[in-house]
C-alpha atoms as a PDB file:
ATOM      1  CA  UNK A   1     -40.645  17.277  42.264  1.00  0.00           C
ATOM      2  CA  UNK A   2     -41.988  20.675  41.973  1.00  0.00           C
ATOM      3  CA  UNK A   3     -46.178  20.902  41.769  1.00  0.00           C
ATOM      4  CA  UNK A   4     -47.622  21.782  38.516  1.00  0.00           C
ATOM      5  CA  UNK A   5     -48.142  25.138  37.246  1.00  0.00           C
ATOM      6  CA  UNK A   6     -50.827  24.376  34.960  1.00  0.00           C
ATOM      7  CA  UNK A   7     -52.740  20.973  33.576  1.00  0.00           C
ATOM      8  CA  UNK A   8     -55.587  20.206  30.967  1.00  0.00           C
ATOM      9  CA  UNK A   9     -57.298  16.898  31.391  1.00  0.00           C
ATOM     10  CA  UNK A  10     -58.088  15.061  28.258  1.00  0.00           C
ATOM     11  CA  UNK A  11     -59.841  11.876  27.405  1.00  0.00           C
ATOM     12  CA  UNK A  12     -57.786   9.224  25.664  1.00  0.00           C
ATOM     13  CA  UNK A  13     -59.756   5.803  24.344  1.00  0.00           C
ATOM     14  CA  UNK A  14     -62.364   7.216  27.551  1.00  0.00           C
ATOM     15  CA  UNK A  15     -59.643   7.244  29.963  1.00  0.00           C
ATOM     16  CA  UNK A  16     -59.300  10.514  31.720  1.00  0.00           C
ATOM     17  CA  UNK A  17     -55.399  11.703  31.327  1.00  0.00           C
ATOM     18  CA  UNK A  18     -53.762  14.763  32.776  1.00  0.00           C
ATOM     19  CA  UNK A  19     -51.149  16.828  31.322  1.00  0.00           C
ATOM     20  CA  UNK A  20     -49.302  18.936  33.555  1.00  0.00           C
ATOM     21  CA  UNK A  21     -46.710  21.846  33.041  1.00  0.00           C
ATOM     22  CA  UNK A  22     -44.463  23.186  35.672  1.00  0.00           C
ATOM     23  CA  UNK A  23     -43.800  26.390  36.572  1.00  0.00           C
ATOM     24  CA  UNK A  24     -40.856  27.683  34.012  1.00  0.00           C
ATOM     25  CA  UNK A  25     -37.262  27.951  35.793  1.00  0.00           C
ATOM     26  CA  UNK A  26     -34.414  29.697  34.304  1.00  0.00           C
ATOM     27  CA  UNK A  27     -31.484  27.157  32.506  1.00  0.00           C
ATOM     28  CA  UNK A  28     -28.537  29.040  32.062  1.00  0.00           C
ATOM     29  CA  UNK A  29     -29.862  32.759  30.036  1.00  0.00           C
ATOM     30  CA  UNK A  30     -32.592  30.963  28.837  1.00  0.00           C
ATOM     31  CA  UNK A  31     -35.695  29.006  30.138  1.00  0.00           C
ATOM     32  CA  UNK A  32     -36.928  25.915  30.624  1.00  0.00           C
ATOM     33  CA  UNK A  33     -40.725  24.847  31.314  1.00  0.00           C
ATOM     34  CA  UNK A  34     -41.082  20.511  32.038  1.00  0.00           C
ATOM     35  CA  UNK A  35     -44.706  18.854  31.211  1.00  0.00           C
ATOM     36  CA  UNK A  36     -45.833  15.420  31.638  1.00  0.00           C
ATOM     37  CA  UNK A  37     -48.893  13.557  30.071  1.00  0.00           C
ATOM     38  CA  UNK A  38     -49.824  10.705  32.185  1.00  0.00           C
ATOM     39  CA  UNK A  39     -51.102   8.475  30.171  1.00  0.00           C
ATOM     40  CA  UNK A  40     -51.545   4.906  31.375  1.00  0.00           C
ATOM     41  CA  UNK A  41     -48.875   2.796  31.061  1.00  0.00           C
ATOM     42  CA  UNK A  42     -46.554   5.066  28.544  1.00  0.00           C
ATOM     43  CA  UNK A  43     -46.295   7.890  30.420  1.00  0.00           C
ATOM     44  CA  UNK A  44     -44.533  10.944  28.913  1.00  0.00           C
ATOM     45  CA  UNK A  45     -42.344  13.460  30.213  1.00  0.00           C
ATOM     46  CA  UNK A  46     -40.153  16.203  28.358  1.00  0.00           C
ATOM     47  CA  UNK A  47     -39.736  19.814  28.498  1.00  0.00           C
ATOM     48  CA  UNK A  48     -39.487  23.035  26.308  1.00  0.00           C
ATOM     49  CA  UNK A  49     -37.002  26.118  26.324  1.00  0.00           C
ATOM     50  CA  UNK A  50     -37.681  29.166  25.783  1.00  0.00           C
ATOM     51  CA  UNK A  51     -35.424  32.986  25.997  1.00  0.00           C
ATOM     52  CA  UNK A  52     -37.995  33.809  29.018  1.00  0.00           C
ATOM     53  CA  UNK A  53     -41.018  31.845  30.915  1.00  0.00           C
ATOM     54  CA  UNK A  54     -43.621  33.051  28.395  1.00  0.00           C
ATOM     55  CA  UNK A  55     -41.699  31.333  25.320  1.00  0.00           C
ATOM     56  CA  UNK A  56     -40.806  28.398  27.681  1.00  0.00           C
ATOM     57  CA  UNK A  57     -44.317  27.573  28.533  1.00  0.00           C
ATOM     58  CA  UNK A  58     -46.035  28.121  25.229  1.00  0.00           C
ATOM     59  CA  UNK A  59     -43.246  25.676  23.717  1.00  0.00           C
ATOM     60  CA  UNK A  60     -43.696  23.181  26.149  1.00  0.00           C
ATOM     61  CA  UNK A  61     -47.384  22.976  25.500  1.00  0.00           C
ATOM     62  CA  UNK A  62     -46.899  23.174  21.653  1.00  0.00           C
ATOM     63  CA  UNK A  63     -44.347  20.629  22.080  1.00  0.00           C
ATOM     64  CA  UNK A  64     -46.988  18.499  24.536  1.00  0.00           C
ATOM     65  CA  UNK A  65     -49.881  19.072  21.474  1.00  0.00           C
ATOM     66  CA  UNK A  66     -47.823  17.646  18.254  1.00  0.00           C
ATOM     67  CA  UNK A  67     -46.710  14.627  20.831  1.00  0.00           C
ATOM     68  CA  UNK A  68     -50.642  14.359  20.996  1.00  0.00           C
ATOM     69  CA  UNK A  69     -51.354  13.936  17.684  1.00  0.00           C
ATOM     70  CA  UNK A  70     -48.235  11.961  16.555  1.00  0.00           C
ATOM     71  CA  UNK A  71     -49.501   9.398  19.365  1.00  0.00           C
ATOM     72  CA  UNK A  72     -52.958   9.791  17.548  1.00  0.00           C
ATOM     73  CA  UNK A  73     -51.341   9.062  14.474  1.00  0.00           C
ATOM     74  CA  UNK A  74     -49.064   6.495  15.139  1.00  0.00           C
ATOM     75  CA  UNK A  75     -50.730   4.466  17.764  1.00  0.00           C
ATOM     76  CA  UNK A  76     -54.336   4.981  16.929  1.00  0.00           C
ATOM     77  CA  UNK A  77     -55.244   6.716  20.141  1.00  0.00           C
ATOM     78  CA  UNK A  78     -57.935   8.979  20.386  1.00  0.00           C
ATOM     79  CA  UNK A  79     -57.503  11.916  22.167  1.00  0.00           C
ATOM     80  CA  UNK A  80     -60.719  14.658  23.178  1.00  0.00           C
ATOM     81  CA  UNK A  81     -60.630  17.646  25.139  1.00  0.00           C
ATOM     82  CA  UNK A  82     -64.268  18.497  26.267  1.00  0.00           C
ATOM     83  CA  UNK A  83     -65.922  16.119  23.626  1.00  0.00           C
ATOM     84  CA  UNK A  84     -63.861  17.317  20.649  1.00  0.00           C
ATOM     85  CA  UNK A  85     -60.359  16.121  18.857  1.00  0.00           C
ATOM     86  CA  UNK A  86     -59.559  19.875  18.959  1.00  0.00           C
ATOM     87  CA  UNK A  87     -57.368  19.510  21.867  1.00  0.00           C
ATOM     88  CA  UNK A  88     -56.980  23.689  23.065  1.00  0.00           C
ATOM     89  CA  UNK A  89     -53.379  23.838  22.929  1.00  0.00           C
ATOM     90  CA  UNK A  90     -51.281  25.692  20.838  1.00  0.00           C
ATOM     91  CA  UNK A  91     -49.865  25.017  17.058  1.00  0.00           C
ATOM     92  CA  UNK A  92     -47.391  25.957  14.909  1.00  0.00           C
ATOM     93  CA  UNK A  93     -48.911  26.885  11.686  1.00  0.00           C
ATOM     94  CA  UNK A  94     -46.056  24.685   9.973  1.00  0.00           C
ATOM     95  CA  UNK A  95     -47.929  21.414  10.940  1.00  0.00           C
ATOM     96  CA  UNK A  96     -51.355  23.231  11.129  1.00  0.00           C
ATOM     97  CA  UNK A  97     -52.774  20.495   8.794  1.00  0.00           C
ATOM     98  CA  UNK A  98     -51.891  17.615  11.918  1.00  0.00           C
ATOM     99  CA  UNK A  99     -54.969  20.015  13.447  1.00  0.00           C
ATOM    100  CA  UNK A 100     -57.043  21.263  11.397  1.00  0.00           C
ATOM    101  CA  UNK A 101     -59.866  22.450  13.590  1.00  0.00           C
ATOM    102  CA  UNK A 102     -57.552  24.135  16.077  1.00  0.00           C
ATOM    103  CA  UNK A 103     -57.939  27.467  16.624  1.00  0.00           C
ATOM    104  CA  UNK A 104     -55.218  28.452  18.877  1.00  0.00           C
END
């Protein structure tokens, strides 16, 4: 497995949880960028494409931030990045209101 490109640590319920994103690769014409969030015992792992590395990447970490808050949602977790629920990673302003304090 290749080493990560990039990772944010997070808190979730106090437990220190990594998120990692791997360098993008090429899939075909397009792009592909893989992340993974360890968190203990559900572990996630998934991926987002992109027309070139840039779109790849910022997919995969959108994609990475709405999985986040739907795990917030769903399963009650609570998720902080440097003492605050606004976790640093990029939104699409279509779900905005999952995030309200995000600024990125």
């Amino acid at each position: 497995m290749q080493e990560p490109f990039v990772e944010r640590n997070f808190k979730i319920d106090g437990q220190n949880v990594e998120c990692r994103f791997y360098q993008p690769v090429r899939d075909g014409t397009d792009f592909l960028c893989r992340y993974t969030i360890n968190i203990p015992g559900q572990p996630r792992e998934s991926q987002g494409y992109g027309v070139d590395a840039i779109q790849a990447l910022l997919l995969a970490m959108k994609k990475a931030h709405v999985e986040m808050l739907v795990l917030r949602d769903k399963k009650g977790l609570h998720f902080e990045w440097l003492d605050d629920v606004n976790l640093g990673l990029p939104i699409d302003e279509a779900i905005r209101d999952l995030s309200p304090n995000n600024s990125y």
